[in-house]
PDB file of N, CA and C in Angstrom:
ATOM      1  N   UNK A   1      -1.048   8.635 -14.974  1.00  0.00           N
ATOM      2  CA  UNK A   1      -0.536   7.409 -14.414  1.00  0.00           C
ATOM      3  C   UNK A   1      -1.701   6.519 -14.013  1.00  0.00           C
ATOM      4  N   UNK A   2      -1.537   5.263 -13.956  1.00  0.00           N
ATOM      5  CA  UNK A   2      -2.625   4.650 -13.738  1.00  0.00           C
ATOM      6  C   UNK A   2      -1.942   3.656 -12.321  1.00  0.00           C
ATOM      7  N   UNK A   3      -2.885   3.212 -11.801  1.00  0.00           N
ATOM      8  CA  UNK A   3      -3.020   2.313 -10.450  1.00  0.00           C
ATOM      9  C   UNK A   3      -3.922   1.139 -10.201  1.00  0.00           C
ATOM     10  N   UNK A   4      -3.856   0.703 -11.463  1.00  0.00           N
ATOM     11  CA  UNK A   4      -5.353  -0.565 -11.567  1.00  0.00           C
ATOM     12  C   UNK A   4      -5.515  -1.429 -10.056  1.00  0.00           C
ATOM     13  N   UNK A   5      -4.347  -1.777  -9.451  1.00  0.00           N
ATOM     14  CA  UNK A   5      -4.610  -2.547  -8.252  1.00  0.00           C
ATOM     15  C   UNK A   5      -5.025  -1.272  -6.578  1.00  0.00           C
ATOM     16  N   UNK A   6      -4.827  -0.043  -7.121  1.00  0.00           N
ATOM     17  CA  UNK A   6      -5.009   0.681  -5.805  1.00  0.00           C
ATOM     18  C   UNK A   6      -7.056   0.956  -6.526  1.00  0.00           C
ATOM     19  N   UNK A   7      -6.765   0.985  -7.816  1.00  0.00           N
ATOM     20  CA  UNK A   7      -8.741   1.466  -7.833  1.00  0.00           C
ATOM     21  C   UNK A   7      -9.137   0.053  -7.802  1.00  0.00           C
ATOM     22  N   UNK A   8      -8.844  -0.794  -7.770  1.00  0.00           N
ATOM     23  CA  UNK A   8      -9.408  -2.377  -7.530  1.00  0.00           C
ATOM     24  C   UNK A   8      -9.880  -2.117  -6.119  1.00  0.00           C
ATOM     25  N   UNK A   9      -9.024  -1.621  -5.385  1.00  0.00           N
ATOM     26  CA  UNK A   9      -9.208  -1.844  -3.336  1.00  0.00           C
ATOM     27  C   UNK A   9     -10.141  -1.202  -3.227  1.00  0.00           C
ATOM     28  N   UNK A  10     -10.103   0.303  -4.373  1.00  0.00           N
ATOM     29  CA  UNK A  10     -11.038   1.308  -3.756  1.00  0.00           C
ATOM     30  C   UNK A  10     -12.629   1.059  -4.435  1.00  0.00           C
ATOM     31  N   UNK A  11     -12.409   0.439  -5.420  1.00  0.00           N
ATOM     32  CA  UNK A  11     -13.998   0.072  -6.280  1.00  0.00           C
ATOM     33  C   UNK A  11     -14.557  -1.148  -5.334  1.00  0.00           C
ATOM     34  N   UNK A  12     -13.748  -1.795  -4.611  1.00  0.00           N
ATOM     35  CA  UNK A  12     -14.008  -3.163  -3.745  1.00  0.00           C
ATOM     36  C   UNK A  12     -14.556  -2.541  -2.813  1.00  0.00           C
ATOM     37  N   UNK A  13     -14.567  -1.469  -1.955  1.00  0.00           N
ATOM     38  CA  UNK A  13     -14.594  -0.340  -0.927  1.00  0.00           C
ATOM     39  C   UNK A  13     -13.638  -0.665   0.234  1.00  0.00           C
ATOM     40  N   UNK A  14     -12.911  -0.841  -0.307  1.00  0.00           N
ATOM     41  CA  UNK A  14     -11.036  -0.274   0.328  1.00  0.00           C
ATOM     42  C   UNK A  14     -10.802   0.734   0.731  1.00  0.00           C
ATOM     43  N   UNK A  15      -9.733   0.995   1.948  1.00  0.00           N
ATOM     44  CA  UNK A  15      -9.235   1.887   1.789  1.00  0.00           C
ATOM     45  C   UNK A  15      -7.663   2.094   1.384  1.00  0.00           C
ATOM     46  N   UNK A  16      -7.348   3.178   1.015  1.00  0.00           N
ATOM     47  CA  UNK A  16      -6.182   3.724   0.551  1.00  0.00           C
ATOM     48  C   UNK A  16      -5.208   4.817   1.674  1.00  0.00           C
ATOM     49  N   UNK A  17      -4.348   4.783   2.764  1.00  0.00           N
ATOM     50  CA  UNK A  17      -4.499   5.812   3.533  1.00  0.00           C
ATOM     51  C   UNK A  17      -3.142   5.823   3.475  1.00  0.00           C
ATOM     52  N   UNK A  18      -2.223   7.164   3.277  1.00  0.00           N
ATOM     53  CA  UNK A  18      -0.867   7.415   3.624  1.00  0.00           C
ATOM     54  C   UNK A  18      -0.739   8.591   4.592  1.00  0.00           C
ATOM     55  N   UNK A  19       0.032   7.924   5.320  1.00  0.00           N
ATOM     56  CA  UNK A  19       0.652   9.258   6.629  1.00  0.00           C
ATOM     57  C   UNK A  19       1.148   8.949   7.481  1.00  0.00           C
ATOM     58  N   UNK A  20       1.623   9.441   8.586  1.00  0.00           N
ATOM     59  CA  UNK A  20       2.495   9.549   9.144  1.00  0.00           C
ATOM     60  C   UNK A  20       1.856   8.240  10.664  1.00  0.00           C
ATOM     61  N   UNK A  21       2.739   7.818  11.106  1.00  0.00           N
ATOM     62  CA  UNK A  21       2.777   6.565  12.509  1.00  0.00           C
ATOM     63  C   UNK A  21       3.916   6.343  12.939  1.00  0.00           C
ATOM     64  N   UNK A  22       3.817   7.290  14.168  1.00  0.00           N
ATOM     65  CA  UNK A  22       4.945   7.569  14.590  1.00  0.00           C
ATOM     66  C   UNK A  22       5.974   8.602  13.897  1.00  0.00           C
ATOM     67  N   UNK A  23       7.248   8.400  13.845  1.00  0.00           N
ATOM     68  CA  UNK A  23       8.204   8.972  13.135  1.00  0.00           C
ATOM     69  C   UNK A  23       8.384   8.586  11.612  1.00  0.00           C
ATOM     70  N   UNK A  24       7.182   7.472  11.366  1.00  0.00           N
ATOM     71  CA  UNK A  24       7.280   7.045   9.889  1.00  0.00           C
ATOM     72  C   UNK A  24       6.440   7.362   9.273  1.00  0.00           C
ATOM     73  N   UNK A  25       6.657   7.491   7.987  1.00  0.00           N
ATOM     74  CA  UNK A  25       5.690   7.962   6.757  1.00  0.00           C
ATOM     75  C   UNK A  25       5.399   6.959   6.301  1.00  0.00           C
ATOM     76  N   UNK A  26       3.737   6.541   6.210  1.00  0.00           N
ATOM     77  CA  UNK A  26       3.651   5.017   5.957  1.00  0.00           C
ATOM     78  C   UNK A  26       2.296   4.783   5.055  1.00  0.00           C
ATOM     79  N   UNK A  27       2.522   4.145   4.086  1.00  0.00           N
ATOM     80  CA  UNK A  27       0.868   4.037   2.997  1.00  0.00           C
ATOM     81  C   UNK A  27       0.648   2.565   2.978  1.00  0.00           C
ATOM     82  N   UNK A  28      -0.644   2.701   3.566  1.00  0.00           N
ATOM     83  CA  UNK A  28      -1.174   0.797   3.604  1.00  0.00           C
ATOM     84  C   UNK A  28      -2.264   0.962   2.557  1.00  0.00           C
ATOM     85  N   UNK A  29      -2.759  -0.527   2.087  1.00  0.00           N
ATOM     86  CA  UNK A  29      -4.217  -0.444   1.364  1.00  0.00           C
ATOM     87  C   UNK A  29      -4.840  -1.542   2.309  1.00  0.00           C
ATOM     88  N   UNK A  30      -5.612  -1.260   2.509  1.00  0.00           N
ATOM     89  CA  UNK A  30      -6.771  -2.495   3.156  1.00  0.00           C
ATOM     90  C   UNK A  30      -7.998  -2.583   2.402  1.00  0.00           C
ATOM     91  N   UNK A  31      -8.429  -3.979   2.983  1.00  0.00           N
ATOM     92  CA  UNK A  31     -10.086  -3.910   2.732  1.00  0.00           C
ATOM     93  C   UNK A  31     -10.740  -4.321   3.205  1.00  0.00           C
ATOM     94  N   UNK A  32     -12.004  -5.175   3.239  1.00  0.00           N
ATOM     95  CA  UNK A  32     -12.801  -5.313   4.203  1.00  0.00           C
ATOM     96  C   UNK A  32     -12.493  -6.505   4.942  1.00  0.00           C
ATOM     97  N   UNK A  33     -11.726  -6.732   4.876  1.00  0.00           N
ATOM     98  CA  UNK A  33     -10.990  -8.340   5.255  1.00  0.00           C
ATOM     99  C   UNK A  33      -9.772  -8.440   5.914  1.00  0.00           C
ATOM    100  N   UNK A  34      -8.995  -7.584   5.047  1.00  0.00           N
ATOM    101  CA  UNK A  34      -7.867  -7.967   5.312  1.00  0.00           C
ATOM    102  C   UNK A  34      -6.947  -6.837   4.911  1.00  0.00           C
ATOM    103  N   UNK A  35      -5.256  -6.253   5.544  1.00  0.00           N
ATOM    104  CA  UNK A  35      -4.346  -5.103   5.122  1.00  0.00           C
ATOM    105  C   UNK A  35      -3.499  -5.763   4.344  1.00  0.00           C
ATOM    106  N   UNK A  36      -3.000  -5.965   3.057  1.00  0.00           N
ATOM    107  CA  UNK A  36      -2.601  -7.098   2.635  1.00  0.00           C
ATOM    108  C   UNK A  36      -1.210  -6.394   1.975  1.00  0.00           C
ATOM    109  N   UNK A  37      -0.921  -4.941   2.655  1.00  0.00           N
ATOM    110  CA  UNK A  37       0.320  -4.074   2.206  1.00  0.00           C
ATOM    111  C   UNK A  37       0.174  -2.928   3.294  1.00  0.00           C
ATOM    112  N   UNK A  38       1.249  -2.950   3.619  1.00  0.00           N
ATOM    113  CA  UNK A  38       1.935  -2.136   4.426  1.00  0.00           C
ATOM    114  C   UNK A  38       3.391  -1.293   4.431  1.00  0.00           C
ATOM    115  N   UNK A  39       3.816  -0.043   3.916  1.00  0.00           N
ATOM    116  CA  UNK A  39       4.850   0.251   3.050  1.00  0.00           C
ATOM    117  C   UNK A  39       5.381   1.564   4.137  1.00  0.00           C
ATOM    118  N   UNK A  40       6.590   1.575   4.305  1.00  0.00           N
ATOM    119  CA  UNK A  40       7.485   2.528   5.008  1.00  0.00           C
ATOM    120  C   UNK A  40       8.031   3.380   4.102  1.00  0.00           C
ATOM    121  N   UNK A  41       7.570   4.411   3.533  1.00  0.00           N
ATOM    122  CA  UNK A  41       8.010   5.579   2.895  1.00  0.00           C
ATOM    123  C   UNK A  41       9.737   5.433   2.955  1.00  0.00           C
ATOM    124  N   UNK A  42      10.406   5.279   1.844  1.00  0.00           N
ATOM    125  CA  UNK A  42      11.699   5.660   1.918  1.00  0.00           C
ATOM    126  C   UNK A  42      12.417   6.546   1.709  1.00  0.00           C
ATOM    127  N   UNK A  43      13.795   7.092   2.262  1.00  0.00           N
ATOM    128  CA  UNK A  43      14.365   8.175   1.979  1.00  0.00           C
ATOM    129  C   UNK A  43      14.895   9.020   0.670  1.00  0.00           C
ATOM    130  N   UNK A  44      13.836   9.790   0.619  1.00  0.00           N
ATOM    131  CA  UNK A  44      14.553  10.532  -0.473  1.00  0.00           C
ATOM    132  C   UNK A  44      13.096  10.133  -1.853  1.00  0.00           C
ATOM    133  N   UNK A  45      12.387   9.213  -1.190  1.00  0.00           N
ATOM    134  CA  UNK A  45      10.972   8.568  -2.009  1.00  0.00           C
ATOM    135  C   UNK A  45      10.185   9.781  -1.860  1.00  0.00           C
ATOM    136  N   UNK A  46      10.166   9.793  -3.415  1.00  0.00           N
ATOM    137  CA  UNK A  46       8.563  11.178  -4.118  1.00  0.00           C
ATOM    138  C   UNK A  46       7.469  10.118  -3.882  1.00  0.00           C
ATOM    139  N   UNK A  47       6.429  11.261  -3.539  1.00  0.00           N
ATOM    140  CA  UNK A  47       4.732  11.066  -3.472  1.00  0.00           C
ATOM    141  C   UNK A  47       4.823   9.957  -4.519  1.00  0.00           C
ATOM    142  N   UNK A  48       4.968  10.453  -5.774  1.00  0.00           N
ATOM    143  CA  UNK A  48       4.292   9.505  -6.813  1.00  0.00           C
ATOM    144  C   UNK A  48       5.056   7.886  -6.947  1.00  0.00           C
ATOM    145  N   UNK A  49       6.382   7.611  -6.451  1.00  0.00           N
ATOM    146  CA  UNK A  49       6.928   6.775  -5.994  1.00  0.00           C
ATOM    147  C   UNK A  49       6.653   5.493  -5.398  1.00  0.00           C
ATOM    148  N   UNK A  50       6.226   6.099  -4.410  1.00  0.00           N
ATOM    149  CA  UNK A  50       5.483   5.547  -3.310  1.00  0.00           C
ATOM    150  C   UNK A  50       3.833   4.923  -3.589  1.00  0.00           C
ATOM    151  N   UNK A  51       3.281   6.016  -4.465  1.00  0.00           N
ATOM    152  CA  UNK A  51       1.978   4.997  -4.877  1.00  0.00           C
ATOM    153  C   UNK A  51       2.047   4.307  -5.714  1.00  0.00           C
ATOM    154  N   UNK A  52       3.121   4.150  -6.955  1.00  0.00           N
ATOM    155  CA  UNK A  52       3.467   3.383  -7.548  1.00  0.00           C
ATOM    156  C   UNK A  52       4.040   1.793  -6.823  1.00  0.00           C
ATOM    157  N   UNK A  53       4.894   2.198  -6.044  1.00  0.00           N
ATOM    158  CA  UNK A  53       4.943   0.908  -5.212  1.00  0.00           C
ATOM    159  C   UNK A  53       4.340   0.425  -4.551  1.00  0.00           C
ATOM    160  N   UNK A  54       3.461   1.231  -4.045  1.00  0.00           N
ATOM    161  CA  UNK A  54       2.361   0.655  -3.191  1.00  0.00           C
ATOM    162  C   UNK A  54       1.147  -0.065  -3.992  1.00  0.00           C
ATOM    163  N   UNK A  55       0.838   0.716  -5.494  1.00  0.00           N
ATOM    164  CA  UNK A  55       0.355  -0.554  -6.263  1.00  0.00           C
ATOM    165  C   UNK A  55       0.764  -1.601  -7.152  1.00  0.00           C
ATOM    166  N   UNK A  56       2.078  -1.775  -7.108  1.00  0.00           N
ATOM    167  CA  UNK A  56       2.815  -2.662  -7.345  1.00  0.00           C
ATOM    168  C   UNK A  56       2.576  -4.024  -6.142  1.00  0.00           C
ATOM    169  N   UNK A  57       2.860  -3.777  -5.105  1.00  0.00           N
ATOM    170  CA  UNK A  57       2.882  -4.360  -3.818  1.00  0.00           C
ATOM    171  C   UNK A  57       1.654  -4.749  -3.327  1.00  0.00           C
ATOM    172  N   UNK A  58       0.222  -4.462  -3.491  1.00  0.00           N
ATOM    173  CA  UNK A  58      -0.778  -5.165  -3.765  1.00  0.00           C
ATOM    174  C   UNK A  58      -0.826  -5.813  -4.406  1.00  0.00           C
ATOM    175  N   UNK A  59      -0.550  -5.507  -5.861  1.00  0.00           N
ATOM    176  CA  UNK A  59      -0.328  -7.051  -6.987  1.00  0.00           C
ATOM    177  C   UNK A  59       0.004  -8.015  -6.524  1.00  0.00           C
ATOM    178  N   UNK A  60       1.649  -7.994  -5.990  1.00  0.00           N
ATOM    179  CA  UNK A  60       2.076  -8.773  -5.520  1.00  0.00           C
ATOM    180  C   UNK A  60       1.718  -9.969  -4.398  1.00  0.00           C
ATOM    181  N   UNK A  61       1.028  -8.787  -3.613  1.00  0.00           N
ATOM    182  CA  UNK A  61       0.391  -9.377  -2.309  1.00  0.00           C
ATOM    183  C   UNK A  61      -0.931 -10.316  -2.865  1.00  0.00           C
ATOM    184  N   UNK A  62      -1.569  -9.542  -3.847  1.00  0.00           N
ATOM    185  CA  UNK A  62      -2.606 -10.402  -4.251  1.00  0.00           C
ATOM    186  C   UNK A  62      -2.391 -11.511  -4.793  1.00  0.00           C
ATOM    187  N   UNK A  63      -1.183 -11.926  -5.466  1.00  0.00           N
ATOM    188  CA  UNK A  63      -0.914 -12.783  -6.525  1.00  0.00           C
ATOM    189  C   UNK A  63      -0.273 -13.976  -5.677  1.00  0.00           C
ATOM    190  N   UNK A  64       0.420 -13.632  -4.746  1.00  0.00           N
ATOM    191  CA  UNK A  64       0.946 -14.811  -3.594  1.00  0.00           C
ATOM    192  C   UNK A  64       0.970 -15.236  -2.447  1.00  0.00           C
ATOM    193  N   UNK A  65      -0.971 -14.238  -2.164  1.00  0.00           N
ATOM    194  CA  UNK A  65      -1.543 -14.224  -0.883  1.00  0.00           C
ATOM    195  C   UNK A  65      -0.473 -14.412   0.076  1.00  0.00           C
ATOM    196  N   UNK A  66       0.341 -13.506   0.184  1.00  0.00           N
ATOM    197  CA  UNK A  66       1.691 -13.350   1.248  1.00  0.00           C
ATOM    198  C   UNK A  66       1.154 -11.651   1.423  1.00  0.00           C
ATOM    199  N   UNK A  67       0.885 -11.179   2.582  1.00  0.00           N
ATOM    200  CA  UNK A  67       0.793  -9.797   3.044  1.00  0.00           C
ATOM    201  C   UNK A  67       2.215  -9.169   2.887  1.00  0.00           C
ATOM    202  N   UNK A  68       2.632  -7.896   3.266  1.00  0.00           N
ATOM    203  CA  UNK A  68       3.860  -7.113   2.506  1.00  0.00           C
ATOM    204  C   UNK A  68       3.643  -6.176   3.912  1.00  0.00           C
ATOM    205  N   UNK A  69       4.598  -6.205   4.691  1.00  0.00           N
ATOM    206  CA  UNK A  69       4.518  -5.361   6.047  1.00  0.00           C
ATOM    207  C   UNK A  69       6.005  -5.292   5.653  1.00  0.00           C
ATOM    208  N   UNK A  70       6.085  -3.903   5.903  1.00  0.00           N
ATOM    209  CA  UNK A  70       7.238  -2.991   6.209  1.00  0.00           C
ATOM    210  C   UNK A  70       7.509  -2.812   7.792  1.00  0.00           C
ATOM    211  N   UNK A  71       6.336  -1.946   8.127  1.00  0.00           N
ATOM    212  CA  UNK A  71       5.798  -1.355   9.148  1.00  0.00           C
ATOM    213  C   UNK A  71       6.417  -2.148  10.693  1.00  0.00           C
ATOM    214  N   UNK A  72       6.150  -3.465  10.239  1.00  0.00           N
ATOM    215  CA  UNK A  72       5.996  -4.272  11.721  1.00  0.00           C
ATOM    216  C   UNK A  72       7.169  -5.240  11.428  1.00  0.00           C
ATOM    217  N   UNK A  73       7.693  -5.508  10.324  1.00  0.00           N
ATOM    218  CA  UNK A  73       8.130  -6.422   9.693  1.00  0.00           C
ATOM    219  C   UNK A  73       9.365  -6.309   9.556  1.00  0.00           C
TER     220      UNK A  73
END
């Protein structure tokens, strides 16, 4: 499987971090600037799921400089 926008964050020196905050299961990408995705694990959502959307959702975020908060949001 590939993730061109999650190795973009991480070749940029990003980070990539999923786990738990609070009672939620939660995978953000940041970088040196800015968290520009923020994703609430959903029910019944596989591992590989979830990083798929989560580099989907950077694209996105990148493409309409609009950040993507689940989390707070």
């Amino acid at each position: 499987m590939s993730y061109p926008n999650i190795e973009a964050i991480l070749e940029d020196g990003g980070d990539i971090t999923v786990g738990r905050v609070g009672a939620e299961c939660v995978a953000s990408a940041s970088t040196s600037y800015d968290c520009p995705v923020l994703l609430v694990r959903r029910d019944g959502e596989t591992f590989a799921t979830l990083l798929k959307r989560l580099d989907r959702s950077i694209g996105k975020a990148w493409d309409t400089e609009t950040p993507i908060d689940e989390f707070n949001g």
